[in-house]
Protein backbone atom coordinates (compact mmCIF):
# COMPACT_ATOMS: atom_id res chain seq x y z
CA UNK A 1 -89.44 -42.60 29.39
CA UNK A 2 -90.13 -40.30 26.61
CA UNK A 3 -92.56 -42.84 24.70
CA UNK A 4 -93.99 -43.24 27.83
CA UNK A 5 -95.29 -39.80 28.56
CA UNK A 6 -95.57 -39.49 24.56
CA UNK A 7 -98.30 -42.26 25.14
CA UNK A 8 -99.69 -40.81 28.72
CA UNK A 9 -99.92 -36.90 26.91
CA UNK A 10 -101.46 -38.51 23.35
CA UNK A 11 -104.73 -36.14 22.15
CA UNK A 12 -106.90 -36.40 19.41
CA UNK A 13 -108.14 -32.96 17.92
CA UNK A 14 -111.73 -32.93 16.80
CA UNK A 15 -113.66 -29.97 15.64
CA UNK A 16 -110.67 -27.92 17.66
CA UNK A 17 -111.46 -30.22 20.72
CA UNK A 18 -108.59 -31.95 22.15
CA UNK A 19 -109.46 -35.59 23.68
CA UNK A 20 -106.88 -37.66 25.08
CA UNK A 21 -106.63 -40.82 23.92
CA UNK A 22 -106.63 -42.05 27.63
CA UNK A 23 -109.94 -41.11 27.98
CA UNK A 24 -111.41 -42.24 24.98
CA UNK A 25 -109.60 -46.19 25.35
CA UNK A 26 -110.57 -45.83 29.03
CA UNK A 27 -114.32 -45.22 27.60
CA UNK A 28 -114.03 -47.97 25.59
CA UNK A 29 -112.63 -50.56 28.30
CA UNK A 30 -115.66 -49.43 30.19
CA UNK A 31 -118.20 -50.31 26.72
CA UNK A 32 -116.46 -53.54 26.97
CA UNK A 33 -117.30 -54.13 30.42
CA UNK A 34 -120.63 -52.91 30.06
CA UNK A 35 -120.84 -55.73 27.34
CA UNK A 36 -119.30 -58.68 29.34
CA UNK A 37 -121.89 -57.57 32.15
CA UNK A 38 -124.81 -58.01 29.84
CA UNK A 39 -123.57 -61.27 28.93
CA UNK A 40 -122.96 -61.88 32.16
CA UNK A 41 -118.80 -63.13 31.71
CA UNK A 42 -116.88 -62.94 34.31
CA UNK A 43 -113.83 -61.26 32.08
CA UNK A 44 -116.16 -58.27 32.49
CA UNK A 45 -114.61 -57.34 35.62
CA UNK A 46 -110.79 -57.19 34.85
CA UNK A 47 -111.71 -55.44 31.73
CA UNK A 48 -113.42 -52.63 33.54
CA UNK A 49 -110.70 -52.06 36.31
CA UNK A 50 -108.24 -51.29 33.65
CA UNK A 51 -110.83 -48.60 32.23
CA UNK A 52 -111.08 -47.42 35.54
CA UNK A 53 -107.58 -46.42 36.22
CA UNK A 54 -107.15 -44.95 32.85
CA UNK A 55 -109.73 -42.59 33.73
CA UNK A 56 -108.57 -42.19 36.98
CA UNK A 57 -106.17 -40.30 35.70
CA UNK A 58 -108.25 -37.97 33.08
CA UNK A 59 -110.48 -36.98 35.70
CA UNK A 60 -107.66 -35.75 37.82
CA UNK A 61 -106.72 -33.32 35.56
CA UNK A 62 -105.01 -30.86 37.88
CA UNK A 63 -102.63 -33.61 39.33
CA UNK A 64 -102.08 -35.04 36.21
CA UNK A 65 -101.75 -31.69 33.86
CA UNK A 66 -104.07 -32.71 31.26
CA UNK A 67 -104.82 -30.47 28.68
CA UNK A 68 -107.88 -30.11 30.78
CA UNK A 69 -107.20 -28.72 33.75
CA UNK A 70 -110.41 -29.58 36.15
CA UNK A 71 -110.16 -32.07 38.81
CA UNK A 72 -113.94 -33.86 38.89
CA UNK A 73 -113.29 -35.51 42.36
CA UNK A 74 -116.77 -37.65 42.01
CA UNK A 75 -115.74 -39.25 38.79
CA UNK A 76 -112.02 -39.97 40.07
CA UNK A 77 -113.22 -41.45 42.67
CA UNK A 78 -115.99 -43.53 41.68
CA UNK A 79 -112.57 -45.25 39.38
CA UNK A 80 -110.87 -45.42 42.72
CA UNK A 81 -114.59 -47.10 44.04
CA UNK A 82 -114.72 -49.04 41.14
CA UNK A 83 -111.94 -51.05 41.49
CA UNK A 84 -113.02 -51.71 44.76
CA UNK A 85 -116.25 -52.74 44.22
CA UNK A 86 -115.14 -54.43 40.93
CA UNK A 87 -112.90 -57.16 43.00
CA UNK A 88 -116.18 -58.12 45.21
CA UNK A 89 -117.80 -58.79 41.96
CA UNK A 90 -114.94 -60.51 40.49
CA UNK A 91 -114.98 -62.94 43.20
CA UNK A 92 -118.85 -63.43 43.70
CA UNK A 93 -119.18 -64.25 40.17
CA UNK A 94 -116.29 -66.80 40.25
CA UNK A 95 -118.61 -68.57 43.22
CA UNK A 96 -121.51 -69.13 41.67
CA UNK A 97 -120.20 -69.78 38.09
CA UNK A 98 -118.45 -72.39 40.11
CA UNK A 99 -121.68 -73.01 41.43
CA UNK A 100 -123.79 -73.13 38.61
CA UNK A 101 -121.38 -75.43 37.15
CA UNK A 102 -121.92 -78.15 39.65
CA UNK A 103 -126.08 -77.62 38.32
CA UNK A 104 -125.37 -77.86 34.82
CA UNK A 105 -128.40 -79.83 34.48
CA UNK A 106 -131.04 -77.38 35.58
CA UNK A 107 -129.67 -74.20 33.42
CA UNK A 108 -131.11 -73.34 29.97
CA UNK A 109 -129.10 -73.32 26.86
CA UNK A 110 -127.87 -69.45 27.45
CA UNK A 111 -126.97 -69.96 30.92
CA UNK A 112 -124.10 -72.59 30.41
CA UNK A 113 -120.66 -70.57 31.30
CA UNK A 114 -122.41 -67.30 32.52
CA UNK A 115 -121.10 -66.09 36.21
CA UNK A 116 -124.48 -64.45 37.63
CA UNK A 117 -128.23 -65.13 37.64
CA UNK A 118 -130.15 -62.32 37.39
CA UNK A 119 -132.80 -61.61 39.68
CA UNK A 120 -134.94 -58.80 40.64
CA UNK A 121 -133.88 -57.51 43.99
CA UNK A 122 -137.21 -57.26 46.89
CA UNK A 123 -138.94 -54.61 47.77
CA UNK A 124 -136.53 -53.70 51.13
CA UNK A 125 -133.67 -53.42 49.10
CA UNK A 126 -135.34 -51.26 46.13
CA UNK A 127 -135.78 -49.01 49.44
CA UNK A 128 -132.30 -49.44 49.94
CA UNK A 129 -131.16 -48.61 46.87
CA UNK A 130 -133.40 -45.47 46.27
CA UNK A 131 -132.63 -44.28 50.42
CA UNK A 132 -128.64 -44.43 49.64
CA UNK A 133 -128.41 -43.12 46.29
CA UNK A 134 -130.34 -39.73 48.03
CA UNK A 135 -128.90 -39.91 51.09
CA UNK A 136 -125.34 -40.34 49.67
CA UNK A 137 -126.08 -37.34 47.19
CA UNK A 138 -126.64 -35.37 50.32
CA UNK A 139 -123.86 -36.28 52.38
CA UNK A 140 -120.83 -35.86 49.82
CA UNK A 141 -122.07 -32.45 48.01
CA UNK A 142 -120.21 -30.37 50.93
CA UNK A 143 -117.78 -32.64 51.43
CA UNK A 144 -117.10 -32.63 47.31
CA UNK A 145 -117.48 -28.63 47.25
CA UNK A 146 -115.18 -28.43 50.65
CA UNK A 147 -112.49 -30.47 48.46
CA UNK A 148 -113.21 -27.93 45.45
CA UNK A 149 -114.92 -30.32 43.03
CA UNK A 150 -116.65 -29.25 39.78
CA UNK A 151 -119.68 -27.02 40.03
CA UNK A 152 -122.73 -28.64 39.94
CA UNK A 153 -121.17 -30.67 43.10
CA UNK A 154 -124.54 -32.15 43.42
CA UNK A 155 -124.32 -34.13 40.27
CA UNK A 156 -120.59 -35.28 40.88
CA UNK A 157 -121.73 -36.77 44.13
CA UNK A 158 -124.90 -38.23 42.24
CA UNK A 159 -122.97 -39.84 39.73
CA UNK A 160 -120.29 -41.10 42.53
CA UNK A 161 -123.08 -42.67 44.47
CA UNK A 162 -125.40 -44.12 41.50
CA UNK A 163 -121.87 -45.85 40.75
CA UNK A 164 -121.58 -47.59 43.87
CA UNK A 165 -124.75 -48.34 43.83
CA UNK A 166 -125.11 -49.69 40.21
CA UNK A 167 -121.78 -51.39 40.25
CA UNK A 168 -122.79 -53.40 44.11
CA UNK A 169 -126.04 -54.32 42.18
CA UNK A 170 -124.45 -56.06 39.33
CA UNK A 171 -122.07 -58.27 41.94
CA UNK A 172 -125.26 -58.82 43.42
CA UNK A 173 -127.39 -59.63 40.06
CA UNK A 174 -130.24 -57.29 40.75
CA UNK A 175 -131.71 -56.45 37.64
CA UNK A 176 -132.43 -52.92 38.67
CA UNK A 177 -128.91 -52.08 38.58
CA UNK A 178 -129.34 -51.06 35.02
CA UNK A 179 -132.05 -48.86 35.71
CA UNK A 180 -129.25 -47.07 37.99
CA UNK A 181 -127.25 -46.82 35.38
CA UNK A 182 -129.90 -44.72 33.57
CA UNK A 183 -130.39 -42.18 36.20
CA UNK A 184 -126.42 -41.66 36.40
CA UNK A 185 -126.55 -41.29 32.98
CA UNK A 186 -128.98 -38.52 33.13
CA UNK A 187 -127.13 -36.59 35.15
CA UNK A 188 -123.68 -37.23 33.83
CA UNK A 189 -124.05 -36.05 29.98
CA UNK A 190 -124.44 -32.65 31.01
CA UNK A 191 -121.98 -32.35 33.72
CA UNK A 192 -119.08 -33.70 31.60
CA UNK A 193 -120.33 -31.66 28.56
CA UNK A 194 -120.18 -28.56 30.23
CA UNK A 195 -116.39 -29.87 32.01
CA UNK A 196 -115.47 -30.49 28.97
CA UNK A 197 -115.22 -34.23 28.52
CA UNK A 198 -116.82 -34.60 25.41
CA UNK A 199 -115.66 -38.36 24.87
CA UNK A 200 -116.44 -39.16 28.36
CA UNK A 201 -120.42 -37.18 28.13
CA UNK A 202 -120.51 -39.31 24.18
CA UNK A 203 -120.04 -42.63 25.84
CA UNK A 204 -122.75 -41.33 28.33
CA UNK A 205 -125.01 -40.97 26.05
CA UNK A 206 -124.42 -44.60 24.39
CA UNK A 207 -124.29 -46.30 27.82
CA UNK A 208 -127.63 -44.59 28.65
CA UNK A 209 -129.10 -46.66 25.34
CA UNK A 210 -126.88 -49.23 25.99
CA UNK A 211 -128.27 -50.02 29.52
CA UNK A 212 -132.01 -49.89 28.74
CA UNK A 213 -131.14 -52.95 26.56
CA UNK A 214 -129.43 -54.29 29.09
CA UNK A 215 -132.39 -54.51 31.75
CA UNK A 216 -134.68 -56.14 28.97
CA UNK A 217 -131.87 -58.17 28.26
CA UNK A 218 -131.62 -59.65 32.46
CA UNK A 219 -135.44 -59.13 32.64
CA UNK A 220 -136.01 -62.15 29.87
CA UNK A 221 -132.90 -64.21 31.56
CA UNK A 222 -134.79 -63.66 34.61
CA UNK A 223 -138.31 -64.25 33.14
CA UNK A 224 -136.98 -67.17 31.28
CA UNK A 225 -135.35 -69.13 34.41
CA UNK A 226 -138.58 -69.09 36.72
CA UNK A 227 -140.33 -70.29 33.67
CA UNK A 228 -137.59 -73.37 33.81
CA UNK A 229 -137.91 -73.88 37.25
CA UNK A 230 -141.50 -73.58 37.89
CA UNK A 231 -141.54 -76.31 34.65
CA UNK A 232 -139.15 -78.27 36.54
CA UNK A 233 -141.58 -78.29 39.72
CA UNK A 234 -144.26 -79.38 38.08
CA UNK A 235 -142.89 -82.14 35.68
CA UNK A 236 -146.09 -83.49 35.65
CA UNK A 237 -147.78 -80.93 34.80
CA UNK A 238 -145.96 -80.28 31.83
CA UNK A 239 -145.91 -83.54 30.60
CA UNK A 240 -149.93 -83.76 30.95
CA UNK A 241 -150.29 -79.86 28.84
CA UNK A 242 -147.74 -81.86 26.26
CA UNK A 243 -150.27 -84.24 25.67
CA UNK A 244 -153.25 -82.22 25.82
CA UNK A 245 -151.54 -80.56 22.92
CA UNK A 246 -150.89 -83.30 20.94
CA UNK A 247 -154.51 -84.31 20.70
């Protein structure tokens, strides 16, 4: 039991900083995920859910009594969300890698064992998107503040909601979702710099690079596959500019 809280209570002192290691192996369960998501494998989702319950626990510093002692109720409970959301995604991309495994023949050469096929989402649900992520924001501030969450509540709520959000559009395979990623981003470095999560507001930073490459990344998948299917509509077509350039 001993090495057991040993383990749970392990820090690492930086610059007289003291991270726990739970946050910082948490942070980089979630890189990994981030990662698999880009590469669109479906191990991205178990990976992430056990990143989320490591942090679970950071950010609920008061119940836990981390060296830290500030309960962010927004980032606990986007883990909580997380896992939620994370099974629905685990289980949509087992369907259509299952399904894109019965069309073999139609996939490109990078899209043979991938679980998703990114797509950019339409115009109503861009509305969606942008609608909740404000709307959200607006609803759980007081209810955050009520529950005596970390000052700016605004930006805990943001970050909770952008999470959803992000997380639902990955399941989903909307490109955008990266671009969600971004604006949480934004708004999380300074909110867990001034808490004092400095390993937590670090990764921030490199998820906020890391997820710009990620939308190029789905935007060329994406970009590349209607290029394969609109060949594959127009076989003839093809063949005919083949031999035009040939001669």
């Amino acid at each position: 039991m001993d090495l057991i809280h040993a383990l749970f209570d392990a820090q690492l002192t930086i610059g007289g900083q003291h991270l726990l290691w739970r946050e910082i192996v948490g942070n980089g369960f979630g890189l990994a995920s981030a990662l698999g998501g880009m590469r669109r494998k479906i191990w991205a989702w178990p990976v992430g859910i056990v990143g989320n319950l490591l942090l679970l626990t950071v950010f609920l510093g008061a119940v836990f009594a981390t060296p830290n002692p500030v309960n962010l109720l927004g980032q606990a409970g986007r883990q909580v969300m997380f896992v939620v959301v994370s099974v629905y995604g685990w289980v949509q991309w087992r369907r259509t890698r299952a399904r894109l495994g019965q069309d073999a023949a139609n996939l490109d050469a990078d899209s043979h064992g991938v679980s998703v096929e990114p797509r950019w989402a339409t115009w109503r649900q861009r509305v969606f998107l942008v609608v909740a992520l404000v709307g959200g924001t607006l609803v759980l501030t007081p209810i955050f503040r009520m529950l005596e969450s970390y000052e700016p509540v605004w930006a805990d709520a943001w970050i909770f909601m952008g999470s959803l959000l992000a997380t639902y559009g990955m399941a989903k395979g909307w490109v955008e979702f990266w671009l969600i990623w971004v604006a949480v981003d934004i708004v999380g470095v300074p909110l867990l710099v001034d808490a004092g999560f400095y390993a937590s507001a670090f990764m921030y930073v490199f998820y906020g690079a890391f997820t710009l490459v990620g939308f190029f990344v789905w935007w060329r998948i994406d970009r590349r596959a209607k290029a394969l299917r609109l060949a594959g509509s127009h076989p003839d077509e093809s063949a005919g500019a083949a031999v035009v350039g040939r001669d």
